[in-house]
N, C-alpha and C. Protein backbone atom coordinates (compact mmCIF):
# COMPACT_ATOMS: atom_id res chain seq x y z
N UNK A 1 74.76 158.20 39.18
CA UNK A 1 75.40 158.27 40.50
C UNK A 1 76.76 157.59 40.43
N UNK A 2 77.74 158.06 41.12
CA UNK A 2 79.30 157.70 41.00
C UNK A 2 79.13 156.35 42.32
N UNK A 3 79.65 155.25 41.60
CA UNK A 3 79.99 154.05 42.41
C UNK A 3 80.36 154.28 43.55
N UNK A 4 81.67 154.87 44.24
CA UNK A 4 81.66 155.30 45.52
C UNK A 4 80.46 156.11 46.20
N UNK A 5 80.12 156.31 45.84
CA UNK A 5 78.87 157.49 46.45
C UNK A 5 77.55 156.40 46.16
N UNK A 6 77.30 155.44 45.69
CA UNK A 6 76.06 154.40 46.11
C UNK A 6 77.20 153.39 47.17
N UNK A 7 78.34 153.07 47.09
CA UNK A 7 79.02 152.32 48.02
C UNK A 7 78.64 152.75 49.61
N UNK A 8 78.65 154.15 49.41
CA UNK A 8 78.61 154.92 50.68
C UNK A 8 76.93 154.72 50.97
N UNK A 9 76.70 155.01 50.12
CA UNK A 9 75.12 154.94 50.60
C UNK A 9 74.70 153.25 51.15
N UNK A 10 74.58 152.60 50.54
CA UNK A 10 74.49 150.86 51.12
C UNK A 10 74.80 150.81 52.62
N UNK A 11 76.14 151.16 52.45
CA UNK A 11 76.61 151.59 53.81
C UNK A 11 76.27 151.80 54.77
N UNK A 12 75.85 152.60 54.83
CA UNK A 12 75.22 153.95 55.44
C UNK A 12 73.76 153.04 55.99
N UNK A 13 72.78 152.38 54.80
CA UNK A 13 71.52 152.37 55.64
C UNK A 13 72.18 150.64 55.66
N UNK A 14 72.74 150.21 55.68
CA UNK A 14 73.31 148.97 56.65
C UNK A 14 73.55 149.03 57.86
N UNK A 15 74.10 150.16 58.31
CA UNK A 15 74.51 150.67 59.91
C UNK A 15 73.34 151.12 60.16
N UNK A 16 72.49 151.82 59.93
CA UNK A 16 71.46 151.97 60.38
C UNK A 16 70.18 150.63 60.86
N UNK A 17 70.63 149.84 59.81
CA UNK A 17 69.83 148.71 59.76
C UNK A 17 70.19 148.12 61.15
N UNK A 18 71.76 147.92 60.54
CA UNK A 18 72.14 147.43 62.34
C UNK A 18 72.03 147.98 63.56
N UNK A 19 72.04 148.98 63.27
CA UNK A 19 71.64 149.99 64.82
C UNK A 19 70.10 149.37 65.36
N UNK A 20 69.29 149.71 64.45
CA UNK A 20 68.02 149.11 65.21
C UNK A 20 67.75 147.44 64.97
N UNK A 21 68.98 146.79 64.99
CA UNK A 21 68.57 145.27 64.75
C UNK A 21 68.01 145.03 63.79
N UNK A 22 68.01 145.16 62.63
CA UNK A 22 67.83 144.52 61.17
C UNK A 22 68.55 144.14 60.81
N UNK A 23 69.34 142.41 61.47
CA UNK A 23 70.92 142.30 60.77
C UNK A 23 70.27 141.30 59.45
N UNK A 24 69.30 141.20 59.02
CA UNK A 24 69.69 140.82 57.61
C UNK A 24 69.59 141.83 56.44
N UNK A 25 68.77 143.04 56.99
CA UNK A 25 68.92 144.16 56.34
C UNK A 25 69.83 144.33 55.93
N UNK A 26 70.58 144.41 56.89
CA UNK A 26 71.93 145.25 57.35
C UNK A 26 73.19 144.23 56.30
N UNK A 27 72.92 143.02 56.63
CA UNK A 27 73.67 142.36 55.55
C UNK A 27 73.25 142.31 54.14
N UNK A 28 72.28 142.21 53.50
CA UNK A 28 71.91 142.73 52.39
C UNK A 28 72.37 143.66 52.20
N UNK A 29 72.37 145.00 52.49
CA UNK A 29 73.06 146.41 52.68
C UNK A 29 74.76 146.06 52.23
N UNK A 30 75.20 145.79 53.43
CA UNK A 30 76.28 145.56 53.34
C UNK A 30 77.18 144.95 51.97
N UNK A 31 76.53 143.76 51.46
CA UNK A 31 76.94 142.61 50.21
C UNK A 31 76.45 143.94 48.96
N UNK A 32 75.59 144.68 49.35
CA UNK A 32 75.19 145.58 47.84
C UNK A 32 75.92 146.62 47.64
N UNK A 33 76.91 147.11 49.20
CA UNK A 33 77.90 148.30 49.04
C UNK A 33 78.82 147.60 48.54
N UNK A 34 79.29 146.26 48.69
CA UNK A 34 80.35 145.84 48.21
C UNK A 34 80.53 145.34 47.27
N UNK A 35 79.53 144.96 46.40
CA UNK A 35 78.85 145.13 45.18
C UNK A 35 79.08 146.42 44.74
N UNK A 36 79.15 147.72 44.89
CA UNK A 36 79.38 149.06 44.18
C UNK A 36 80.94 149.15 44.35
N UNK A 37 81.52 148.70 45.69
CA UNK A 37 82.76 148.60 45.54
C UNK A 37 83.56 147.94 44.42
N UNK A 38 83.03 146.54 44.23
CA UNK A 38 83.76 146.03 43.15
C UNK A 38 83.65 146.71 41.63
N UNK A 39 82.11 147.24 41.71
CA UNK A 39 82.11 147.60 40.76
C UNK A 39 82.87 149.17 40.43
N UNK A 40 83.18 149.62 41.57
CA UNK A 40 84.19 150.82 41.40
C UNK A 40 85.78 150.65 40.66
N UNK A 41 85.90 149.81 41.19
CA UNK A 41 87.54 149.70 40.98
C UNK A 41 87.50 149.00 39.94
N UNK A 42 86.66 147.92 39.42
CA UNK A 42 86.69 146.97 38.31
C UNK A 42 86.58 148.30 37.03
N UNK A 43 85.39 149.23 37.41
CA UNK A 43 85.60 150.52 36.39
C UNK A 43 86.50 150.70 35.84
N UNK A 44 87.25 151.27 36.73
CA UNK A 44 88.97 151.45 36.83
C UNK A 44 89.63 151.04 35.78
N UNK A 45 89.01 149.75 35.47
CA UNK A 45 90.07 148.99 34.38
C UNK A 45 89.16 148.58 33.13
N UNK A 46 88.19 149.82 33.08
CA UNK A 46 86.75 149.60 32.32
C UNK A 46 86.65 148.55 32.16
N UNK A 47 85.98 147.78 33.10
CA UNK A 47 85.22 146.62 33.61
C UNK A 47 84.12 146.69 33.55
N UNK A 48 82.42 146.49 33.43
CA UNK A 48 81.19 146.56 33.80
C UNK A 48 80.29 145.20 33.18
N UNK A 49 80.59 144.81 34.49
CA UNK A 49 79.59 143.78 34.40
C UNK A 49 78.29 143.78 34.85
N UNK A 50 77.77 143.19 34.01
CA UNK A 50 76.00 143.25 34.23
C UNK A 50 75.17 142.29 34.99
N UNK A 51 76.25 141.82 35.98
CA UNK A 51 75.46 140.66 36.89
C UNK A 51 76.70 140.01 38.12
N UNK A 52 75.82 139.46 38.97
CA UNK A 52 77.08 138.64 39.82
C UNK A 52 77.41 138.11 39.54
N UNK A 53 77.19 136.84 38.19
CA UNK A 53 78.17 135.49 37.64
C UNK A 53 79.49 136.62 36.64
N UNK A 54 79.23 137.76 36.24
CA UNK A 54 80.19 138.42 35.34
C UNK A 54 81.37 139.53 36.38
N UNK A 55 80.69 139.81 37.48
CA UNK A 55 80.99 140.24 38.76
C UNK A 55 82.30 139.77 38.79
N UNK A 56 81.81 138.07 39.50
CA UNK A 56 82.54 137.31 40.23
C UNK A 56 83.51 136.77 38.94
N UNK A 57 83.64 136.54 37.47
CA UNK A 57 84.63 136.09 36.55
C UNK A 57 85.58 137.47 36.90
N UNK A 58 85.37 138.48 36.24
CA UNK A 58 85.87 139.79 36.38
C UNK A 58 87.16 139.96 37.37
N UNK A 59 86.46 139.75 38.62
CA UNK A 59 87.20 139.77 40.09
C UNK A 59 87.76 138.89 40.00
N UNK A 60 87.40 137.71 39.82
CA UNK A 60 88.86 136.75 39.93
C UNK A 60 89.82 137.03 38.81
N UNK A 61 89.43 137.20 37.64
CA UNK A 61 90.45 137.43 36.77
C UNK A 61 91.49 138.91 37.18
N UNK A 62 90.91 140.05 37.77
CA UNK A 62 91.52 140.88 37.56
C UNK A 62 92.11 141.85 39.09
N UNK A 63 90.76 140.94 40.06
CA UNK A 63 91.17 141.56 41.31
C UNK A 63 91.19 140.49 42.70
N UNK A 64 91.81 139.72 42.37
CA UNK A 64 91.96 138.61 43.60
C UNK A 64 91.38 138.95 44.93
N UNK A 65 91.72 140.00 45.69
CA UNK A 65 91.63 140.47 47.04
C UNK A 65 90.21 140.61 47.01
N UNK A 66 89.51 141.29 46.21
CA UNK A 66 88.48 141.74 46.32
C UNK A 66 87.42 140.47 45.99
N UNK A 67 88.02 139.45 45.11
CA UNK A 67 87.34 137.90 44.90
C UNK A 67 87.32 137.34 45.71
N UNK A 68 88.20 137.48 46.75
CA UNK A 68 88.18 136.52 47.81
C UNK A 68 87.35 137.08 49.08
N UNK A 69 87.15 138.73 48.93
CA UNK A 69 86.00 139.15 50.04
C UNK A 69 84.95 138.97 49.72
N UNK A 70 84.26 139.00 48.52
CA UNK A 70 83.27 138.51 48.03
C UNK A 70 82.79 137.03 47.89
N UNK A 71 83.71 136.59 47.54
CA UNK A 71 83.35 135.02 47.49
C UNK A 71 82.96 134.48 48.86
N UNK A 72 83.71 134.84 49.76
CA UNK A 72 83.38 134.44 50.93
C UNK A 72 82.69 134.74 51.75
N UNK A 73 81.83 135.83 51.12
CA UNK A 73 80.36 136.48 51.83
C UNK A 73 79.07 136.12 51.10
N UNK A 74 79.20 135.61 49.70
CA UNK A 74 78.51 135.72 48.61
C UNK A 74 77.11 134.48 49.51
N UNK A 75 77.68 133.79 49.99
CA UNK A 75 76.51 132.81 51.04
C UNK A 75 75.92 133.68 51.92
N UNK A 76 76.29 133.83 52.98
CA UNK A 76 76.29 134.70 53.93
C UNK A 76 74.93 135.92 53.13
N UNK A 77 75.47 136.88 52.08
CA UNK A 77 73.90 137.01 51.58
C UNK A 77 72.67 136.85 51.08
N UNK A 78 73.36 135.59 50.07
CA UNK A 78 71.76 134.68 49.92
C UNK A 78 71.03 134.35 50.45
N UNK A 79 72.24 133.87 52.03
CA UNK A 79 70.95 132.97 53.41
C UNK A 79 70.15 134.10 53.96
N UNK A 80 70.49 135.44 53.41
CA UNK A 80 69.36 136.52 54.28
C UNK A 80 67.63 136.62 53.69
N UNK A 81 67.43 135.95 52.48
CA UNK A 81 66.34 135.62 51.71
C UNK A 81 65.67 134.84 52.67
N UNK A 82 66.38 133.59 53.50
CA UNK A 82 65.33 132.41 53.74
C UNK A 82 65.95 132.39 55.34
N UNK A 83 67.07 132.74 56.05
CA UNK A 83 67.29 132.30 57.34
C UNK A 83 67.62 133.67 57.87
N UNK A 84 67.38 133.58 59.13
CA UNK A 84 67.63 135.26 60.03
C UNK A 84 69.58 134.90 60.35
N UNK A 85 69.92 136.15 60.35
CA UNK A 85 71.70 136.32 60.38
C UNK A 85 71.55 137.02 62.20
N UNK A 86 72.72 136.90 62.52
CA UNK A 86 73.02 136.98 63.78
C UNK A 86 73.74 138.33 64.24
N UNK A 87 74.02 139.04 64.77
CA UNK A 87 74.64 139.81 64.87
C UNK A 87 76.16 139.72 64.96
N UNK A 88 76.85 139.06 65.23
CA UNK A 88 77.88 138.24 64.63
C UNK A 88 78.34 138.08 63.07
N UNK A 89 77.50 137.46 62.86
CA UNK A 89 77.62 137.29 61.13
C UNK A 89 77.66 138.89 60.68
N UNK A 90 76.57 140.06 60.96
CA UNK A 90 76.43 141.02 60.40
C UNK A 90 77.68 142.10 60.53
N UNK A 91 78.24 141.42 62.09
CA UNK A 91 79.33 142.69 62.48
C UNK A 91 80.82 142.17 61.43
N UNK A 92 81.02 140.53 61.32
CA UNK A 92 82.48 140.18 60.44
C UNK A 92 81.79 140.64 58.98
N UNK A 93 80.19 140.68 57.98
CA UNK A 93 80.37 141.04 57.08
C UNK A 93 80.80 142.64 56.78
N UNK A 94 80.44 143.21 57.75
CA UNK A 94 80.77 144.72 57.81
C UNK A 94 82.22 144.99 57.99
N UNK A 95 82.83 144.01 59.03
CA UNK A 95 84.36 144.26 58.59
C UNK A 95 84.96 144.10 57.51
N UNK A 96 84.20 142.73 56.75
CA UNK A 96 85.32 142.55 55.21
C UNK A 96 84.92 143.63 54.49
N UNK A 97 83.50 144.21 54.51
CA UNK A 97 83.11 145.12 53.47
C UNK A 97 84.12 146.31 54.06
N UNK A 98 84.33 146.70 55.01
CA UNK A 98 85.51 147.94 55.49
C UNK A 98 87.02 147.87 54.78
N UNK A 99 87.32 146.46 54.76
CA UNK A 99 88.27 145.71 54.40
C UNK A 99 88.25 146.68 52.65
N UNK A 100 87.24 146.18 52.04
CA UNK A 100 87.57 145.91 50.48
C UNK A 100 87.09 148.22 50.55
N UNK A 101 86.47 148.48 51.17
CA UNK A 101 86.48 149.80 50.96
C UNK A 101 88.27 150.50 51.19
N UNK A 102 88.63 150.14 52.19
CA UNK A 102 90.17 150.36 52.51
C UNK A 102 91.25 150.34 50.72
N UNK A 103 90.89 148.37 50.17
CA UNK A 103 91.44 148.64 49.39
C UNK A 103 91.15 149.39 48.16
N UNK A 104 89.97 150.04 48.02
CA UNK A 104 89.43 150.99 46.95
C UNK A 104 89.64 152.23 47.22
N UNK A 105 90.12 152.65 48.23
CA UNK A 105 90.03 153.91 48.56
C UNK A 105 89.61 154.44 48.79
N UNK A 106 88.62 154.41 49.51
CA UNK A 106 86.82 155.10 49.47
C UNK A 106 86.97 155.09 50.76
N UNK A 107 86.69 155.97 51.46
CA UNK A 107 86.96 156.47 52.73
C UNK A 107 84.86 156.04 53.54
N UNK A 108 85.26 155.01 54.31
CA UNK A 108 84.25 154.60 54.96
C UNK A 108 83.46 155.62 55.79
N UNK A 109 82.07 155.71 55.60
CA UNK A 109 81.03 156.67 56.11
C UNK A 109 81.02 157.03 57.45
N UNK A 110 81.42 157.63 58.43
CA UNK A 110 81.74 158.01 59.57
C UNK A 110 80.34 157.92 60.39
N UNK A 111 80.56 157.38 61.70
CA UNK A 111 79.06 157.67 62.10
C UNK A 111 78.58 158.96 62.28
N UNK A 112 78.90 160.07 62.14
CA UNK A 112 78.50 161.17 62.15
C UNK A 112 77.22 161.31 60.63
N UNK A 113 78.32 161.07 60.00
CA UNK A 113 77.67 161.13 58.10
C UNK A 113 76.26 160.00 58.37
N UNK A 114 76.41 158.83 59.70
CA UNK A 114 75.42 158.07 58.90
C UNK A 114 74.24 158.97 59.95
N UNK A 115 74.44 159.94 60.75
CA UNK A 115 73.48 159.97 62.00
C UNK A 115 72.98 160.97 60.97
N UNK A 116 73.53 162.52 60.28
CA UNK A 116 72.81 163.24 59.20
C UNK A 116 72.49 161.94 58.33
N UNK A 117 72.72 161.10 57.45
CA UNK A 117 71.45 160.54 56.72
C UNK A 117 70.59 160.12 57.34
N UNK A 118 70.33 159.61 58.61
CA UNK A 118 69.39 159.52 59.19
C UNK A 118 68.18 160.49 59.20
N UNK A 119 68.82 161.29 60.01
CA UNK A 119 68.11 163.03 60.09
C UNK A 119 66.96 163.17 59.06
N UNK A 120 67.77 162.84 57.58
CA UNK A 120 67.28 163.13 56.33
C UNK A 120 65.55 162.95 56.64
C-alpha cells in the first residue's frame, strides 16, 4: 500500500472515530496517519525507518517542520493508552496532522470520501 493512501486511511477512521466520540481512537488514528505522513516524504529522500526512535532521528535530521509536529503530539498519543483525551485535544491533534498533510502534499480526505468509507 502507497504511504499516502494508508495516511488517508488513518484519517479517515479518526474522523469517524471522532464523529461518534471516540476521541482517543480518534487520536491514535490521527498520530498513525501522521506516522504514514512522515513516513511518506522521509521516502522521498529514501528514508525508512523501522520504528519511532529512527522516525523521530530521521525527522529531525532531515525534516524539521514535520519534527516539530510530531514531537509535540508524540505525548498527547501515548496518554491515549492510560488517560481519556478530550475533544479539544483530539480537534488541535487533527489540525497539526492537516498541517503536516498540507506540507506533504497529500490532499486531506474530504468528508464526503470519509461518509463512502463509512458506507463500506
Amino acid at each position: 500500500m502507497e504511504l499516502d493512501n494508508k495516511a488517508k486511511d488513518y484519517f479517515i477512521v479518526a474522523r469517524i472515530s471522532e464523529k461518534i466520540g471516540k476521541f482517543d481512537v480518534a487520536c491514535t488514528n490521527y498520530f498513525k496517519s501522521l506516522a504514514a505522513v512522515n513516513d511518506f516524504v522521509l521516502a522521498k529522500k529514501e528514508l525508512f525507518p523501522k520504528d519511532h526512535n529512527e522516525r523521530f532521528f530521521m525527522l529531525k535530521e532531515n525534516e524539521p517542520f514535520l519534527y516539530k509536529i510530531t514531537s509535540s503530539l508524540f505525548l498527547t498519543y501515548r496518554r491515549t493508552y492510560t488517560k481519556n483525551i478530550d475533544t479539544n485535544e483530539a480537534l488541535m491533534l487533527k489540525e497539526k496532522v492537516k498541517e503536516a498533510f498540507e506540507y506533504a502534499k497529500i490532499a486531506i480526505p474530504s468528508d464526503s470520501e470519509i461518509e463512502k468509507y463509512f458506507k463500506r
